[in-house]
Protein backbone atom coordinates (compact mmCIF):
# COMPACT_ATOMS: atom_id res chain seq x y z
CA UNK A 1 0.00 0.00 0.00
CA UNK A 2 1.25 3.78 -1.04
CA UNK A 3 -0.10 6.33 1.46
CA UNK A 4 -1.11 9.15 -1.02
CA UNK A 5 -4.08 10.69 0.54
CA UNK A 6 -2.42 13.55 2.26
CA UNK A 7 -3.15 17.29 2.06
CA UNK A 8 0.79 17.82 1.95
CA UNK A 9 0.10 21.57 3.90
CA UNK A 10 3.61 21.75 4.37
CA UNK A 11 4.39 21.67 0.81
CA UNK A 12 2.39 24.40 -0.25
CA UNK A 13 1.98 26.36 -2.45
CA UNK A 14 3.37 23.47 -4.57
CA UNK A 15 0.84 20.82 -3.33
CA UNK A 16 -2.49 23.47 -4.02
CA UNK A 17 -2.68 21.99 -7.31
CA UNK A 18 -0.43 18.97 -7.29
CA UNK A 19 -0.81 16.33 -4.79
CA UNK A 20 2.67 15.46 -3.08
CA UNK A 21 2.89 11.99 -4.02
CA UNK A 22 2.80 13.39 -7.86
CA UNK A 23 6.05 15.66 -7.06
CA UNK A 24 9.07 14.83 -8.90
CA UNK A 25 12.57 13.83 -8.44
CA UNK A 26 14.34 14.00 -11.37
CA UNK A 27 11.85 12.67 -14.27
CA UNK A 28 10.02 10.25 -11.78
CA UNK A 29 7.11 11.49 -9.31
CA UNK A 30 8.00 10.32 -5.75
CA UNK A 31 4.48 7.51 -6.39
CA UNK A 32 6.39 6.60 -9.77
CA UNK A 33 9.32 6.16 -8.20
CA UNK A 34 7.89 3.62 -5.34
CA UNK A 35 6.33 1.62 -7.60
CA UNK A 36 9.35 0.64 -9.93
CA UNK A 37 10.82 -0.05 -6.57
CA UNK A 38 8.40 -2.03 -5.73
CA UNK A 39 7.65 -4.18 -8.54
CA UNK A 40 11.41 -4.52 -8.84
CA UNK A 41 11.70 -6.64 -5.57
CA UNK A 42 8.50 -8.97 -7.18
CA UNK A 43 5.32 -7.16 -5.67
CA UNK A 44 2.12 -7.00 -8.32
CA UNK A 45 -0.23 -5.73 -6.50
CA UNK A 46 -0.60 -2.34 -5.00
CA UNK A 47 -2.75 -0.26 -3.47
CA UNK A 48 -3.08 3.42 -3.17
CA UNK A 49 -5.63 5.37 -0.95
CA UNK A 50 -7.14 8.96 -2.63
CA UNK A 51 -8.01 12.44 -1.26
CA UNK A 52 -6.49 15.62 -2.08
CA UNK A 53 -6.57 15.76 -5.84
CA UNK A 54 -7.27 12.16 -5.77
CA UNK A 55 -7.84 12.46 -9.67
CA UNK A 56 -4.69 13.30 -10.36
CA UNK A 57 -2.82 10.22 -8.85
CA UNK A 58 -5.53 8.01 -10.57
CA UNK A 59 -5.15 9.73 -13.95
CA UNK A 60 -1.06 9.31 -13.55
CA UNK A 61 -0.80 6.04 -12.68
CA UNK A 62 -4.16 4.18 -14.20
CA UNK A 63 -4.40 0.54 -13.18
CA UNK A 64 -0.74 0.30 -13.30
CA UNK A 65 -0.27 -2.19 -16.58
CA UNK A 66 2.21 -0.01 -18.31
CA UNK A 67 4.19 -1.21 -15.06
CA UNK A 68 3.66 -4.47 -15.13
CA UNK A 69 1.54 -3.76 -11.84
CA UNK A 70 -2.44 -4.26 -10.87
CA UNK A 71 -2.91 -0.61 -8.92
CA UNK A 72 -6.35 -0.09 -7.00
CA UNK A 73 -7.79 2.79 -4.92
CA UNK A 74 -9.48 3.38 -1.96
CA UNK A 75 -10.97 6.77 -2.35
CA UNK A 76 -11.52 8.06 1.18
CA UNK A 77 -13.22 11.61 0.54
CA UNK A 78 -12.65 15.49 0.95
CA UNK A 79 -11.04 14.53 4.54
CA UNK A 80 -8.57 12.06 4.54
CA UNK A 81 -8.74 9.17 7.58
CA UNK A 82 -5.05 9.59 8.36
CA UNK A 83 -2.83 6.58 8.34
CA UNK A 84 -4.36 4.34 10.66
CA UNK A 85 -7.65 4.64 9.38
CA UNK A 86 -6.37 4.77 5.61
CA UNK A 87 -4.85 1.39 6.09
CA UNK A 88 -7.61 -0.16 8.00
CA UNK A 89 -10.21 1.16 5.53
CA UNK A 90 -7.80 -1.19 2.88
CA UNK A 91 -7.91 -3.37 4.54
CA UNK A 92 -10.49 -5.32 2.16
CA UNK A 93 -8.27 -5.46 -0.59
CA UNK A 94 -4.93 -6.03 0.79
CA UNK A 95 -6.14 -9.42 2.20
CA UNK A 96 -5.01 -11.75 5.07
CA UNK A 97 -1.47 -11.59 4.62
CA UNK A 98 1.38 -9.10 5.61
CA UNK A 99 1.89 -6.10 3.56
CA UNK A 100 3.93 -3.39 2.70
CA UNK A 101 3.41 -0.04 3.52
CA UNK A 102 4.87 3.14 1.86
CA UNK A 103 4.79 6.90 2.50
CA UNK A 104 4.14 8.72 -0.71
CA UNK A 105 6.34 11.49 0.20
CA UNK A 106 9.56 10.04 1.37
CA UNK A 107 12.13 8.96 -1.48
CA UNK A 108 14.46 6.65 -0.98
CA UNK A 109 16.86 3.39 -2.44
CA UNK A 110 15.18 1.07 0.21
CA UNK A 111 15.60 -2.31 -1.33
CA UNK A 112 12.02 -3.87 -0.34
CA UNK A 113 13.68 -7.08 -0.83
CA UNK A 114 14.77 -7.13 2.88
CA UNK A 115 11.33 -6.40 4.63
CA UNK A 116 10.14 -9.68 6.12
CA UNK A 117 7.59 -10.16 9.15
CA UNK A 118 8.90 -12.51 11.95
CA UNK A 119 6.19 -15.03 12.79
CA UNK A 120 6.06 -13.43 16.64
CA UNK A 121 5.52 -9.86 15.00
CA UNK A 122 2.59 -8.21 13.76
CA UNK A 123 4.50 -4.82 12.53
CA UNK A 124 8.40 -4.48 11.17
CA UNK A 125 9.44 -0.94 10.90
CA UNK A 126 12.26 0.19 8.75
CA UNK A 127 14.14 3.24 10.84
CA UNK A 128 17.06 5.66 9.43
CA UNK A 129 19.72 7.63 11.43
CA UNK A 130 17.59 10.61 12.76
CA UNK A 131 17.58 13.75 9.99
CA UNK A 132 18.79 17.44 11.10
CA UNK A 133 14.72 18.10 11.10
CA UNK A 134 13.75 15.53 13.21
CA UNK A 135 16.97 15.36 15.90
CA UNK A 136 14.93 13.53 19.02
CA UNK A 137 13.59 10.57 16.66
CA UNK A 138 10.48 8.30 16.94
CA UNK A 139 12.07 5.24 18.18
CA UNK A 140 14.95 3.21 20.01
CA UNK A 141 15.70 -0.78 19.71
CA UNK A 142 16.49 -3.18 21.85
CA UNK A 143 17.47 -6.45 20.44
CA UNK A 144 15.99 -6.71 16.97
CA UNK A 145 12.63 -5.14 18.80
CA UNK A 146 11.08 -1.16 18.65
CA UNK A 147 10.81 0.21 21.95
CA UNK A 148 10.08 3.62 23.25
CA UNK A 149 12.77 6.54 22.97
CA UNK A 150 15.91 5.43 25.40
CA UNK A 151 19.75 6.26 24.51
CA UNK A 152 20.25 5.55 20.75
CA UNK A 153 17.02 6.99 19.05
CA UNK A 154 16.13 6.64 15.10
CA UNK A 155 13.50 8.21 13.00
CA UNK A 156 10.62 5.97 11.82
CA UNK A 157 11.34 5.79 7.60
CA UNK A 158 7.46 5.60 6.46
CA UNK A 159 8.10 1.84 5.46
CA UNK A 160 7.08 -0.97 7.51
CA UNK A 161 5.02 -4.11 7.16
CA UNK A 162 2.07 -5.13 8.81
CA UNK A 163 -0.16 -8.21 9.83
CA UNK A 164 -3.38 -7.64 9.20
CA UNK A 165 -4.07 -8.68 13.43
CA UNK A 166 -2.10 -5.78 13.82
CA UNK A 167 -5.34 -3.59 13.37
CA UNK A 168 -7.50 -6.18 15.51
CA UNK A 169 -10.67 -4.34 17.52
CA UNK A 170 -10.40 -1.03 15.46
CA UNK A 171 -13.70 0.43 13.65
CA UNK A 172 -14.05 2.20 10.52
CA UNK A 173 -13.49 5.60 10.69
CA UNK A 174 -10.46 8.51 11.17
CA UNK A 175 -7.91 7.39 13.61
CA UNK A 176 -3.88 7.89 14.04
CA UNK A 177 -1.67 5.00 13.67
CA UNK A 178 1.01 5.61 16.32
CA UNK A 179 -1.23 4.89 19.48
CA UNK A 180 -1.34 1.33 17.44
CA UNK A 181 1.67 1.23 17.34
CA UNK A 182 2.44 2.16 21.04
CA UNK A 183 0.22 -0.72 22.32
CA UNK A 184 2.25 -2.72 20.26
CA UNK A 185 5.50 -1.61 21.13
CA UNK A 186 4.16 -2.20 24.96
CA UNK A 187 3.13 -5.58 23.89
CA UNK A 188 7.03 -6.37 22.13
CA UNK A 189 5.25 -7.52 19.37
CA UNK A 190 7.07 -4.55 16.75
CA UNK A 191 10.15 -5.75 15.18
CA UNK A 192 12.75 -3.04 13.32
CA UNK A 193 16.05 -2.22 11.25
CA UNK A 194 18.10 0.79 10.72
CA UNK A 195 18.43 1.65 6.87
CA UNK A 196 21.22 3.85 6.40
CA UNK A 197 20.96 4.26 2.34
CA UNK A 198 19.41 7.11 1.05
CA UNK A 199 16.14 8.32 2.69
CA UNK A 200 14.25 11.44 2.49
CA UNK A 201 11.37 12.87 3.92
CA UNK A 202 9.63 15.37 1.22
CA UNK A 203 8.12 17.68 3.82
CA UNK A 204 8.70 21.04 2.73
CA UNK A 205 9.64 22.98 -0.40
CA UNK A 206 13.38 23.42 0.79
CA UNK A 207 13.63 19.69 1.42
CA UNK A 208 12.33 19.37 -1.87
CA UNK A 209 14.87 21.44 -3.81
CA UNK A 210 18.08 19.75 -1.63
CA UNK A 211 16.75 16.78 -2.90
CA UNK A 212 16.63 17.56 -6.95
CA UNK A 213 19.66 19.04 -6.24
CA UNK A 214 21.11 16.11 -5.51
CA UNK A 215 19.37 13.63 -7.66
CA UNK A 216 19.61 15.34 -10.59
């Protein structure tokens, strides 16, 4: 799943008539550039959930064929559900086994080869040295396991996979993810890895430009 349903309010003015996800880096948009990635390390199917200029993201990247992909949408309306309840309203059509899940506005040369769910898991987040905009980080780990901020802290990369139990007793509707993932950090059931490859978060329009910059 590609998170894409974002108002991007950081981003503006570029994101009042472009949706982030449909930003580019170099010739690719940052959605164009997760699903080569994707489909590269063997994954078919994808979904993507819709708000802000929904249209756009569907008219850019159709039912995926021309990528040797099968894309569907969840269209979630003028407000979006945030993550949580994005990913449990997809629930439906991502099915009963783990899946990815993918920011639409973070770039990076993740190889999505390596994610893999441990069988005593119900979430595996992938983490990245913390960036000079986000110095405290999300996260520590202790033993191959995501625990709550102590010593050695890293910043939570917007890819992670999930068990479907993993969203067990919630209800349709908005909702955040990280008090989810709290209760299962509590519960030692999130496992984790440190990526330090190239990672970006595409928050703001000077994050943006460093990031052409470099790319191009």
């Amino acid at each position: 799943m590609i998170l894409a349903a974002g108002r991007g309010e950081r981003m503006r003015p570029l994101t009042d008539d472009t949706p982030k996800p449909l930003l580019k880096i170099g010739r690719r948009s940052l959605i164009e550039h997760h699903l080569q990635a994707l489909r590269a390390a063997g994954v078919r199917d994808v979904v993507v959930n819709l708000s802000w200029l929904g249209e756009q993201i569907r008219a850019a990247v159709g039912d995926g064929a021309r990528l040797s992909l099968a894309v569907r949408y969840t269209e979630e309306g003028p407000v979006p559900l945030e993550t949580g309840g994005g990913i449990f309203n997809a629930l439906p059509l991502l099915g009963a086994e783990p899946f990815i899940v993918v920011n639409g506005d973070v770039w990076t040369d993740y190889p999505f080869t390596r994610l893999a769910l441990a069988h005593d898991a119900t979430a595996h987040l992938v983490l990245v040295p913390n960036p000079a905009h986000h110095v405290q980080g999300d996260f520590s780990l202790d033993g191959g396991r995501v625990v709550h901020r102590r010593g050695q802290t890293y910043t939570f990369a917007g890819i992670a996979v999930y068990h479907p139990q993993f969203f067990a007793g919630c209800k349709a509707g908005r909702f955040p993810l990280l008090p989810l993932l709290q209760h299962a950090i509590d519960a030692r059931s999130v496992s984790g890895e440190v990526y330090e490859g190239a990672w970006s978060d595409v928050g703001t329009p000077q994050r943006l430009a460093q990031l052409q910059a470099r790319t191009d």
